[in-house]
N, C-alpha and C. Protein backbone atom coordinates (compact mmCIF):
# COMPACT_ATOMS: atom_id res chain seq x y z
N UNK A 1 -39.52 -53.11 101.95
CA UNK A 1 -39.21 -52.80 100.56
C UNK A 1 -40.44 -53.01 99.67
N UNK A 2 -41.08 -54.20 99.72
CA UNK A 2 -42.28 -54.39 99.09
C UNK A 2 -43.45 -53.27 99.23
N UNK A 3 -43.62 -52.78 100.34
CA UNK A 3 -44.69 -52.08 100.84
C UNK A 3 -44.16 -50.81 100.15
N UNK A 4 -43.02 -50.42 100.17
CA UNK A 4 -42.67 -48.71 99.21
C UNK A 4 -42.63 -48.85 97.94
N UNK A 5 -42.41 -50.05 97.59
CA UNK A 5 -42.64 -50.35 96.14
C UNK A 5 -44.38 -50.40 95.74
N UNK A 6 -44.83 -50.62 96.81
CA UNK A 6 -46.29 -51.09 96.43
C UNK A 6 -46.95 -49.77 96.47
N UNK A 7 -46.59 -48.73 96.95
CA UNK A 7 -46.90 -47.07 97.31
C UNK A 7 -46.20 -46.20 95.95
N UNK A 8 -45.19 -47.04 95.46
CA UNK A 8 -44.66 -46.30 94.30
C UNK A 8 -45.57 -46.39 93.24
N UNK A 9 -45.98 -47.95 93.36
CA UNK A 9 -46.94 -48.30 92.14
C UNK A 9 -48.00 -47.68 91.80
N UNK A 10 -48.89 -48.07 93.28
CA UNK A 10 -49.75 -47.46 93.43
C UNK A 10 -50.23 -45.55 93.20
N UNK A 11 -49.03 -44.95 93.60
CA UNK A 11 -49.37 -43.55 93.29
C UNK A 11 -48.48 -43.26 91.87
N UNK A 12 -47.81 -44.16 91.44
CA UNK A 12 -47.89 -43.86 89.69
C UNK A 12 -49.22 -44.10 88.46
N UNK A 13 -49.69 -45.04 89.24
CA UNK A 13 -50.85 -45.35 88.79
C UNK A 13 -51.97 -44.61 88.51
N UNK A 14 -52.11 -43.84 90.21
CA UNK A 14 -52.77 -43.16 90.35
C UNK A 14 -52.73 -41.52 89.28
N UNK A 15 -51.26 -41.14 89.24
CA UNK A 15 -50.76 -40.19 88.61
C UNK A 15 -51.52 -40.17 87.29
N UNK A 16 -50.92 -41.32 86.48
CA UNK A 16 -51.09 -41.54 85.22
C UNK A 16 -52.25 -42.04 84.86
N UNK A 17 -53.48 -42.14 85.57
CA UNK A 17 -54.94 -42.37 85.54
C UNK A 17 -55.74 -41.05 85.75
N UNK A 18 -55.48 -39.75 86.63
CA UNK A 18 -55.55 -39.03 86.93
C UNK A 18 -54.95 -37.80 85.74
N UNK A 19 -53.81 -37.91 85.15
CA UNK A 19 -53.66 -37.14 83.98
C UNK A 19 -54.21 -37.17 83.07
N UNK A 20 -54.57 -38.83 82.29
CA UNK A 20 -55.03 -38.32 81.68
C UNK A 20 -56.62 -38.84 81.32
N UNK A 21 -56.81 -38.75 82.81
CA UNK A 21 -58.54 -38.40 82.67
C UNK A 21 -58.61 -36.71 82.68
N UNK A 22 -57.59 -35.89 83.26
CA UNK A 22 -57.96 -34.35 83.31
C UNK A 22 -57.47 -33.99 82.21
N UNK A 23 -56.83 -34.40 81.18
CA UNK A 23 -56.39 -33.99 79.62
C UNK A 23 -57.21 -34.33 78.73
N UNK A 24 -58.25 -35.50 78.90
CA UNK A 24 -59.23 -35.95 77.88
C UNK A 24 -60.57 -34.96 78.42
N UNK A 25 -61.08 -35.30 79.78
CA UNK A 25 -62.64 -34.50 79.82
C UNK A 25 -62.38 -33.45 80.18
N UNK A 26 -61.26 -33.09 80.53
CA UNK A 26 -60.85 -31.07 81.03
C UNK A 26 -61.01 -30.42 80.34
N UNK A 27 -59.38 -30.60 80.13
CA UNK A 27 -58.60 -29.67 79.19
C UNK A 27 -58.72 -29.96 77.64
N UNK A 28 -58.97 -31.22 77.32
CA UNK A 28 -59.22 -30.84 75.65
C UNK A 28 -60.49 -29.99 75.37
N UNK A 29 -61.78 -30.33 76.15
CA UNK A 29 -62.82 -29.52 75.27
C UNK A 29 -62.45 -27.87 76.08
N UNK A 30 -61.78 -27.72 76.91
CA UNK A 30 -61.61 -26.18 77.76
C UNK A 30 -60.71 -25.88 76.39
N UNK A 31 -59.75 -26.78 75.46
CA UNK A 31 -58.94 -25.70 74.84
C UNK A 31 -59.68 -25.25 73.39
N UNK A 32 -61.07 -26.35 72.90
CA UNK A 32 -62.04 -26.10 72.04
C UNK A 32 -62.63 -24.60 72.67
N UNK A 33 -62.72 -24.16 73.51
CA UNK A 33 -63.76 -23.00 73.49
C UNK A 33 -63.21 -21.68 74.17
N UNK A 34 -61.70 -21.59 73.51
CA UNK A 34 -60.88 -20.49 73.72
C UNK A 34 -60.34 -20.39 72.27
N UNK A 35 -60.13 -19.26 71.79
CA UNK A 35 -59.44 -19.06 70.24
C UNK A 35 -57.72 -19.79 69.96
N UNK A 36 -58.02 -20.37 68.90
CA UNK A 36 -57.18 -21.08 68.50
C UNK A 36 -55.79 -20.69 68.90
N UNK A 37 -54.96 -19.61 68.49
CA UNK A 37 -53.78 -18.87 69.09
C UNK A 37 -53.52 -18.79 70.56
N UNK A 38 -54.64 -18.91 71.69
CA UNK A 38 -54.36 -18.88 72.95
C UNK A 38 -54.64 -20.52 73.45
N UNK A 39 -55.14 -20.99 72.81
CA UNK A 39 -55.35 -22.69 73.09
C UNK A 39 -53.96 -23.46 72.44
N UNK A 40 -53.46 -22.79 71.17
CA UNK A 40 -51.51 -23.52 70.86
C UNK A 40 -50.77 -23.44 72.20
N UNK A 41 -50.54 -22.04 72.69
CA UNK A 41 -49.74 -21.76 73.82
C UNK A 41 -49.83 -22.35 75.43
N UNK A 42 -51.59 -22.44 75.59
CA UNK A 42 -51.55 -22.62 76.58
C UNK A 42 -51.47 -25.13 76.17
N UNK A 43 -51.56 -25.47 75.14
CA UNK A 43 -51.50 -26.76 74.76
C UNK A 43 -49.82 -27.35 75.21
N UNK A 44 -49.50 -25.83 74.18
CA UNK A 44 -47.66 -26.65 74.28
C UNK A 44 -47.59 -26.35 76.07
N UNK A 45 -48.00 -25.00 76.63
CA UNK A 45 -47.08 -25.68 78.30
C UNK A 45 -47.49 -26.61 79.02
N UNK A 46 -48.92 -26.91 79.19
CA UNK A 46 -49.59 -27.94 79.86
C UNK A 46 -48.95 -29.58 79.11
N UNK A 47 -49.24 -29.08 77.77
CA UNK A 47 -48.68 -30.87 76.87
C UNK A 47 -47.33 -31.00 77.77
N UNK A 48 -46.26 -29.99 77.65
CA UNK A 48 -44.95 -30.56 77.97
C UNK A 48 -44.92 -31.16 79.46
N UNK A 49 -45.87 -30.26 80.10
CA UNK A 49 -45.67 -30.56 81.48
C UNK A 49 -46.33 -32.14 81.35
N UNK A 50 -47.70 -32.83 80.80
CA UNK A 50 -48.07 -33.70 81.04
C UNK A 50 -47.14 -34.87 80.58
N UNK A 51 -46.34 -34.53 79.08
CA UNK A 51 -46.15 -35.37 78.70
C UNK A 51 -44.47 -36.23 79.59
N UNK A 52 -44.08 -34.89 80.64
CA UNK A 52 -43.07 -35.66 81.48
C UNK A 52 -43.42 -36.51 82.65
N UNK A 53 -45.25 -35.91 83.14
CA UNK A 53 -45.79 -36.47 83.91
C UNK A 53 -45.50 -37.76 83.86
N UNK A 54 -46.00 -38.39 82.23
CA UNK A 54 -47.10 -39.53 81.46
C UNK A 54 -45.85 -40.24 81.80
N UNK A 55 -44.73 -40.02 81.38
CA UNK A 55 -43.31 -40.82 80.78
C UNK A 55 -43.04 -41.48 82.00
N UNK A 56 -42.92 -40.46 83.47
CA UNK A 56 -42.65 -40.56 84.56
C UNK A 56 -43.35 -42.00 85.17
N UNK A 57 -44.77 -41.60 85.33
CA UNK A 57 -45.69 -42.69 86.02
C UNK A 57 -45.27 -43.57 84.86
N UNK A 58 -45.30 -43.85 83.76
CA UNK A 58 -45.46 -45.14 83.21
C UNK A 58 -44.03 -46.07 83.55
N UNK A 59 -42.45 -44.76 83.26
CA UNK A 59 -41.25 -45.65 84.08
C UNK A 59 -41.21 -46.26 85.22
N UNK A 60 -41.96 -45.73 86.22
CA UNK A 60 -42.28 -45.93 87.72
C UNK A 60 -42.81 -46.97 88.12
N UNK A 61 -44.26 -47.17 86.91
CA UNK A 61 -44.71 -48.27 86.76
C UNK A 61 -44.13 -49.39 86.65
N UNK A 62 -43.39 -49.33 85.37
CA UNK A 62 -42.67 -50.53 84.73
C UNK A 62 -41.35 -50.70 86.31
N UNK A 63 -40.43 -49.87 86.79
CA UNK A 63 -39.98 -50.66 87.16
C UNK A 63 -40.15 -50.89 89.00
N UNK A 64 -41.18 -50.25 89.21
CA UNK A 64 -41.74 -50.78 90.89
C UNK A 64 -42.69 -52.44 90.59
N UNK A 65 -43.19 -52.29 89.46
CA UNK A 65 -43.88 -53.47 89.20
C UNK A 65 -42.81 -54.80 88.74
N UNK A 66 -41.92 -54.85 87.64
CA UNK A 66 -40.82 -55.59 87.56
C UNK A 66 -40.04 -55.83 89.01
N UNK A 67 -39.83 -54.92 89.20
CA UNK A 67 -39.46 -55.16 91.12
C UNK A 67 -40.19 -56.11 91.82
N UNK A 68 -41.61 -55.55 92.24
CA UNK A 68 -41.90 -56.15 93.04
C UNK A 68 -42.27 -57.84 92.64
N UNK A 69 -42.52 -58.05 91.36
CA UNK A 69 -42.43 -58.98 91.02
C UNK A 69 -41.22 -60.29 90.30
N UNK A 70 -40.09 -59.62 90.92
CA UNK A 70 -38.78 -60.36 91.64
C UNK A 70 -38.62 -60.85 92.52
N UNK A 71 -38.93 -59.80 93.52
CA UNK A 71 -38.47 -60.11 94.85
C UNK A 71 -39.56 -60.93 95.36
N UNK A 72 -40.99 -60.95 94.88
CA UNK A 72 -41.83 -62.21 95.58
C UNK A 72 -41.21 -63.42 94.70
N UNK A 73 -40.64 -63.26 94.21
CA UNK A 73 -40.57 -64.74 93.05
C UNK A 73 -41.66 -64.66 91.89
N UNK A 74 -42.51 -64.11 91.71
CA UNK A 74 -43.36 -64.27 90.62
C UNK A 74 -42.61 -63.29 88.81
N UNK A 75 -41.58 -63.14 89.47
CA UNK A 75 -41.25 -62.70 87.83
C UNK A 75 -41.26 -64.12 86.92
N UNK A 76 -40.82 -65.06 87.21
CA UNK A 76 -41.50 -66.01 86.03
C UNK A 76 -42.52 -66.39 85.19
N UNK A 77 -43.36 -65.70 86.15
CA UNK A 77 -45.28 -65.89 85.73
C UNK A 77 -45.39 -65.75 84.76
N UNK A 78 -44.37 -64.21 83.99
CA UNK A 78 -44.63 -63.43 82.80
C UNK A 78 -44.37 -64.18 81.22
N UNK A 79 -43.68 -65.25 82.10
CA UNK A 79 -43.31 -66.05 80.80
C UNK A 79 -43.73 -67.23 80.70
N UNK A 80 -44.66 -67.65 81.15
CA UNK A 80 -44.94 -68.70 81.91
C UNK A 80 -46.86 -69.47 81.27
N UNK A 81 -47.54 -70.20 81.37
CA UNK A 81 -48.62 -70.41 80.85
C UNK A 81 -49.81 -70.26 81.94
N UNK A 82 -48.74 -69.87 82.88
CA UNK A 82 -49.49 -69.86 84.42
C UNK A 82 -50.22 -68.32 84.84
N UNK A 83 -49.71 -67.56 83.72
CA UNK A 83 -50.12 -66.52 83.81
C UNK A 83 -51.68 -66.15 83.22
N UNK A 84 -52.43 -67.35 82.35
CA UNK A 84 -53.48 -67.27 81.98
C UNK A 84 -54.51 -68.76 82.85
N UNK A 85 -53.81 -69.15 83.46
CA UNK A 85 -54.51 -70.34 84.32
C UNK A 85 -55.29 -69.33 85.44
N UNK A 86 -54.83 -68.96 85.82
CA UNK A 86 -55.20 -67.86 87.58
C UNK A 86 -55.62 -66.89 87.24
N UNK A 87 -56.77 -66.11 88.16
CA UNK A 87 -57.37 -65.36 87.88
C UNK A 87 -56.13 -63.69 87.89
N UNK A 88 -55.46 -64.10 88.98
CA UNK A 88 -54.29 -62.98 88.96
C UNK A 88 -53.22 -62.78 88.14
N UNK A 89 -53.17 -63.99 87.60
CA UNK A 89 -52.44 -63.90 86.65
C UNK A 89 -53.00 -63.21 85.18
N UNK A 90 -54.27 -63.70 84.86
CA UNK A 90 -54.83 -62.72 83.97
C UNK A 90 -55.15 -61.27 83.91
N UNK A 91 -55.15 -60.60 85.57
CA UNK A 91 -55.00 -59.40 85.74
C UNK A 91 -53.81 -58.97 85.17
N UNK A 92 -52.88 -59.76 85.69
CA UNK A 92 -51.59 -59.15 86.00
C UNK A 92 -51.00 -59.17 84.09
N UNK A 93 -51.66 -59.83 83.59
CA UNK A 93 -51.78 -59.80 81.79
C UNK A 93 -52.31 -58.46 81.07
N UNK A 94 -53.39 -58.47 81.84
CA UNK A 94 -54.12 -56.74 81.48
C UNK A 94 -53.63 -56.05 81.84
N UNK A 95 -52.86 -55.38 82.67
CA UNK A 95 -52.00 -54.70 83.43
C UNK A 95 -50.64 -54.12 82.64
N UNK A 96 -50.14 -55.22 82.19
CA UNK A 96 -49.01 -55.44 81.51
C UNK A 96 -49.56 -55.04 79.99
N UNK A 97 -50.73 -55.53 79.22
CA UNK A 97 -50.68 -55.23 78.73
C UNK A 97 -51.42 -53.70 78.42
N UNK A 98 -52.15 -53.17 79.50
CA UNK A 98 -52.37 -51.76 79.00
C UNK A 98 -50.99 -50.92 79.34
N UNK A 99 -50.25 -51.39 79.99
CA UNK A 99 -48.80 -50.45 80.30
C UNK A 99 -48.25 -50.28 78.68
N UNK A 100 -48.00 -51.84 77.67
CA UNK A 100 -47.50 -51.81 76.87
C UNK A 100 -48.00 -50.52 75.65
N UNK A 101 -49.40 -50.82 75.64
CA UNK A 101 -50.37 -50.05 75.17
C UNK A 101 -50.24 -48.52 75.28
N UNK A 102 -50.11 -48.09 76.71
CA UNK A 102 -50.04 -46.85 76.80
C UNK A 102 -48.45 -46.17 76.36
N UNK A 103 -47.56 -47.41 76.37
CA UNK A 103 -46.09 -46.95 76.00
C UNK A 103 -46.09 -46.78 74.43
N UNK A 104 -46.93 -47.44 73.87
CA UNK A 104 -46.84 -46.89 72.08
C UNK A 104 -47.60 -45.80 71.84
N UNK A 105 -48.60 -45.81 72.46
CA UNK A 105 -49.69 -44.58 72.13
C UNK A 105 -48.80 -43.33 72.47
N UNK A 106 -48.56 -43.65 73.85
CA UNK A 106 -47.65 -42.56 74.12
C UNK A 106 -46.48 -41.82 73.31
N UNK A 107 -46.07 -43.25 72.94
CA UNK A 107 -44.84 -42.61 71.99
C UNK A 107 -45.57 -42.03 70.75
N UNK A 108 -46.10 -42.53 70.40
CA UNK A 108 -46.76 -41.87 69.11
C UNK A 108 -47.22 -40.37 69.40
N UNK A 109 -47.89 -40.30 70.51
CA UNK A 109 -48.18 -38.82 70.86
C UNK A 109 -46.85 -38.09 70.72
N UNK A 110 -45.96 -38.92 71.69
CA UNK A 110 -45.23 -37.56 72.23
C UNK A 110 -44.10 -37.15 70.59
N UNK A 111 -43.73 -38.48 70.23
CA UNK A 111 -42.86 -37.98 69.16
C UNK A 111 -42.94 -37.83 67.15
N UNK A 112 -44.49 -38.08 67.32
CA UNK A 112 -44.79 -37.62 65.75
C UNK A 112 -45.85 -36.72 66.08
N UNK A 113 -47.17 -36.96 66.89
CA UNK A 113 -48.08 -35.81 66.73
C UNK A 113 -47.69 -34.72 67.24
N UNK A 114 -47.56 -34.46 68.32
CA UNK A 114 -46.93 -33.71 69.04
C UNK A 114 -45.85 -32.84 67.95
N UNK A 115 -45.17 -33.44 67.49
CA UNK A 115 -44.16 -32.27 66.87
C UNK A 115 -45.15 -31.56 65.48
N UNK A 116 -45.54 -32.36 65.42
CA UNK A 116 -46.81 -31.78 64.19
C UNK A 116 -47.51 -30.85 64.26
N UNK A 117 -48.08 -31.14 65.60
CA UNK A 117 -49.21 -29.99 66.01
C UNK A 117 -48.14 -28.57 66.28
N UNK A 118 -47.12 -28.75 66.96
CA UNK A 118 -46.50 -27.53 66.91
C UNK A 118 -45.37 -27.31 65.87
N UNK A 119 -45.60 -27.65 64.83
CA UNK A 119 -44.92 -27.15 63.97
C UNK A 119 -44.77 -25.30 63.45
N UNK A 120 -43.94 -24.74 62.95
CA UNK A 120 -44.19 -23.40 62.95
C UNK A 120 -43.65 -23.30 61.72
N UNK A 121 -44.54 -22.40 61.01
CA UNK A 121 -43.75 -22.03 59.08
C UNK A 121 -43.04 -20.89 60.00
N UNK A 122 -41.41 -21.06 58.83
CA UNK A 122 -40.86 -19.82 58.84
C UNK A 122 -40.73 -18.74 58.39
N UNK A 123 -41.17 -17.08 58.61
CA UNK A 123 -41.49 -16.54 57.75
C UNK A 123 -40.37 -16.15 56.68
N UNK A 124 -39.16 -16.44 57.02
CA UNK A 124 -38.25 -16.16 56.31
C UNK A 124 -38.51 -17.42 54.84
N UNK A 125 -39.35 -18.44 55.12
CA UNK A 125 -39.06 -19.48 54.14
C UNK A 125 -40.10 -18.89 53.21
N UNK A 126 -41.01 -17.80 53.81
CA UNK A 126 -41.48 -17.25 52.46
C UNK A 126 -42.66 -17.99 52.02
N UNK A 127 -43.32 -18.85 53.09
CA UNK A 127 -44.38 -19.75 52.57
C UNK A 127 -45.40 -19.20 51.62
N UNK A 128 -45.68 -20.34 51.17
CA UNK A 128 -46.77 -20.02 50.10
C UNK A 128 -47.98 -20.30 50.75
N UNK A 129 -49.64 -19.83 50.24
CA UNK A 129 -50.80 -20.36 50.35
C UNK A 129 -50.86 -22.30 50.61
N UNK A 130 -50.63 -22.47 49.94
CA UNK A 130 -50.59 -23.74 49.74
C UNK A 130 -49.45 -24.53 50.84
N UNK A 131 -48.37 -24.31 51.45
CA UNK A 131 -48.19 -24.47 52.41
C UNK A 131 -48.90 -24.41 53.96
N UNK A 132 -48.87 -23.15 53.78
CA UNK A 132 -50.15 -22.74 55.31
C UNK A 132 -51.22 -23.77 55.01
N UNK A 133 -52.11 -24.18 54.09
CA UNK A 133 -53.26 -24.85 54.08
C UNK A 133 -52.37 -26.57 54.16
N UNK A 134 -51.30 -27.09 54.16
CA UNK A 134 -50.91 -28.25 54.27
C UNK A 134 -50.82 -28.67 55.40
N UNK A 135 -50.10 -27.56 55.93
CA UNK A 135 -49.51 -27.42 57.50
C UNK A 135 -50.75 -27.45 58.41
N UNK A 136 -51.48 -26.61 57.83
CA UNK A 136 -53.11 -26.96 58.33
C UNK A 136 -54.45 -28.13 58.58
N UNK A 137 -54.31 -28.55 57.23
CA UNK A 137 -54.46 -29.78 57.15
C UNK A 137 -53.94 -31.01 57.94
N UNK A 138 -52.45 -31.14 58.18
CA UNK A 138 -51.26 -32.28 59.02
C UNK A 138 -52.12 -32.00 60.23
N UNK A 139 -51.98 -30.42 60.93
CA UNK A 139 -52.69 -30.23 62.48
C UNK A 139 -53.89 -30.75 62.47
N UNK A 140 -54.43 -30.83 61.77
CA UNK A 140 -55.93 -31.08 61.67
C UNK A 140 -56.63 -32.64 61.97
N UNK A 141 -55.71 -33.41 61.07
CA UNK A 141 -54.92 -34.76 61.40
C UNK A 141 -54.42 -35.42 62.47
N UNK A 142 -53.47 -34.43 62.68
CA UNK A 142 -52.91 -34.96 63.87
C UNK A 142 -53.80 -34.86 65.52
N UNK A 143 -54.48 -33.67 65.36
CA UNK A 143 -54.98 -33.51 66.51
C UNK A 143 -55.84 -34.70 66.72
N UNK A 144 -56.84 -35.15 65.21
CA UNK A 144 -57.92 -35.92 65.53
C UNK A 144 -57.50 -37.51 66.34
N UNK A 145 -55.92 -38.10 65.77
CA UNK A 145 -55.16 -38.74 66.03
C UNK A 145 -55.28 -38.72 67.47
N UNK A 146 -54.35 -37.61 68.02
CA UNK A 146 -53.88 -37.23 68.91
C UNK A 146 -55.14 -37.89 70.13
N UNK A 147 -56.58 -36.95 69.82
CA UNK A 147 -57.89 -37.54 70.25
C UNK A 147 -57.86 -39.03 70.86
N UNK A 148 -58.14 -39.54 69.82
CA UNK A 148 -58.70 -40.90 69.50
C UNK A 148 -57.34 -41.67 70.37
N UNK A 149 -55.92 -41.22 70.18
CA UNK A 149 -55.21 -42.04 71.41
C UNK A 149 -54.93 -41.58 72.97
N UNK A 150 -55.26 -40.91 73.42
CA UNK A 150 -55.91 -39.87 74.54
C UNK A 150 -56.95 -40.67 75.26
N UNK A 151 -57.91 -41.24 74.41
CA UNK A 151 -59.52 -41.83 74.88
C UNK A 151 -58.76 -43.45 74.97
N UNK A 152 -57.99 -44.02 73.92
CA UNK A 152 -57.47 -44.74 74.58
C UNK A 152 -56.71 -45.35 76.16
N UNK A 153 -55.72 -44.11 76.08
CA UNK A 153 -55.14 -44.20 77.22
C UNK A 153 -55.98 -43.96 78.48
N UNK A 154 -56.95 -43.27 78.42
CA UNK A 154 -57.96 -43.19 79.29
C UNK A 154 -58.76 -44.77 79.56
N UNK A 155 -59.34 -45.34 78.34
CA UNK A 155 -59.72 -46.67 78.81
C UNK A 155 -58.46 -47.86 79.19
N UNK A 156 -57.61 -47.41 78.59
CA UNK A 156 -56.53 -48.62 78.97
C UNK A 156 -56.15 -48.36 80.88
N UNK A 157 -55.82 -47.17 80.74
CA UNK A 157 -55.37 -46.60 82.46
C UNK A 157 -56.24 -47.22 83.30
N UNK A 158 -57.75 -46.89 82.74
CA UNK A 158 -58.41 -47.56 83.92
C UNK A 158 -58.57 -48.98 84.20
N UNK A 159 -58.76 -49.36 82.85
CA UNK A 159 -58.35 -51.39 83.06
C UNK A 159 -57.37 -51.75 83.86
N UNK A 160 -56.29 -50.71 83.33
CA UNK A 160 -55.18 -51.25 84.39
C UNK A 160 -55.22 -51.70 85.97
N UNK A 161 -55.77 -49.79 86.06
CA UNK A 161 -56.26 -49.92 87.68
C UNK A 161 -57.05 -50.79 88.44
N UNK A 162 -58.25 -50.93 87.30
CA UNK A 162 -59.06 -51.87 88.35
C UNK A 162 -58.73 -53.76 88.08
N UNK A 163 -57.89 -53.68 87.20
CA UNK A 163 -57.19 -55.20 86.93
C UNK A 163 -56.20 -55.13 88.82
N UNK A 164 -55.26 -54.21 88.24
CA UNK A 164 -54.42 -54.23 89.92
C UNK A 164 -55.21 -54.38 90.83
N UNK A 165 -56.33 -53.29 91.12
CA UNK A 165 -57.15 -53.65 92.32
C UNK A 165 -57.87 -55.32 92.65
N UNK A 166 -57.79 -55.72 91.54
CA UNK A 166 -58.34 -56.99 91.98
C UNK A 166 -57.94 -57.84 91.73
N UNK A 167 -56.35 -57.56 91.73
CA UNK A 167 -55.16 -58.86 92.31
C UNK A 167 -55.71 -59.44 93.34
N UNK A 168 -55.54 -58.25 94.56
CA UNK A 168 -55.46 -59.04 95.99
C UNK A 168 -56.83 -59.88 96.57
N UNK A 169 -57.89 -59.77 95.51
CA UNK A 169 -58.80 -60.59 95.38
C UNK A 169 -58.86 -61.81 94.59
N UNK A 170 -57.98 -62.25 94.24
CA UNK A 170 -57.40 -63.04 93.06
C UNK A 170 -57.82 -63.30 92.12
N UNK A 171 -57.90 -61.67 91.07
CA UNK A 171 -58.27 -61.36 90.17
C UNK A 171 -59.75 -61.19 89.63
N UNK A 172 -59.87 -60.54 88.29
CA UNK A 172 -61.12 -59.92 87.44
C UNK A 172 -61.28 -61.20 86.95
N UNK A 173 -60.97 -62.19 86.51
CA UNK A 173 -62.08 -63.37 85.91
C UNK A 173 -61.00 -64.60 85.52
């Protein structure tokens, strides 16, 4: 049981380190140097697809890791002062806390920028100038947002990883 849990972890990890390193150095500057109208379309199918990816590995995460750290007995650690005495235990702090990290960023992506960037005027609502340039402006915003927590999740993912990897060495410091 431990060992499929430890394969779950491990290739959620992998997943969600792997997305979104190919969404930050890929695909964001690939959708800069295609015209704006074919970079919305091809954003929203790839975003949706990633963003069930992201949700996926990070649930997977949270609960193969809560798991496996039951069934050895170390779910106490988390609450515990013992978790900053040991070197694994301070991994297992970074870990936890870039998961937490990537679960707000995430949310923030997926459920305010995200609806922002694809927002659509209706033409029936008859917009004005001054609408289109608002609506313009919010995207403009949001994307830079969007950015800047992207590069996050990219440095947090990898702390994560190489914090886990050097559990079984008993820990980064």
């Amino acid at each position: 049981m431990l060992l499929t849990l430890r394969l779950i972890h491990i290739f959620s990890a992998g997943v969600l380190v792997g997305s979104v390193i190919f969404n930050y150095f890929l695909l964001r500057p690939a959708l800069r140097l295609i015209p704006p109208a074919h970079a919305v379309v091809i954003a929203q199918r790839v975003g949706t697809l990633f963003t069930y990816t992201g949700w996926s590995a990070l649930v997977l995460l949270f609960l193969s890791g809560l798991t496996r750290l039951y069934l050895t007995g170390d779910l106490g650690i988390l609450i515990s002062r013992e978790l900053f005495i040991h070197g694994h235990g301070r991994s297992l702090a970074l870990m936890v806390l870039s998961w937490l990290t990537a679960v707000v960023s995430s949310s923030i992506m997926t459920f305010t920028l995200r609806p922002r960037l694809m927002s659509k005027l209706l033409v029936g609502s008859n917009p004005t100038l001054a609408d289109v340039e608002k609506r313009r402006t919010t995207q403009m915003e949001s994307s830079v947002w969007l950015d800047r927590l992207q590069l996050l999740n990219v440095i947090t993912s990898i702390l994560a990883m190489i914090a886990g990897a050097s559990i079984i060495h008993g820990g980064l410091f």
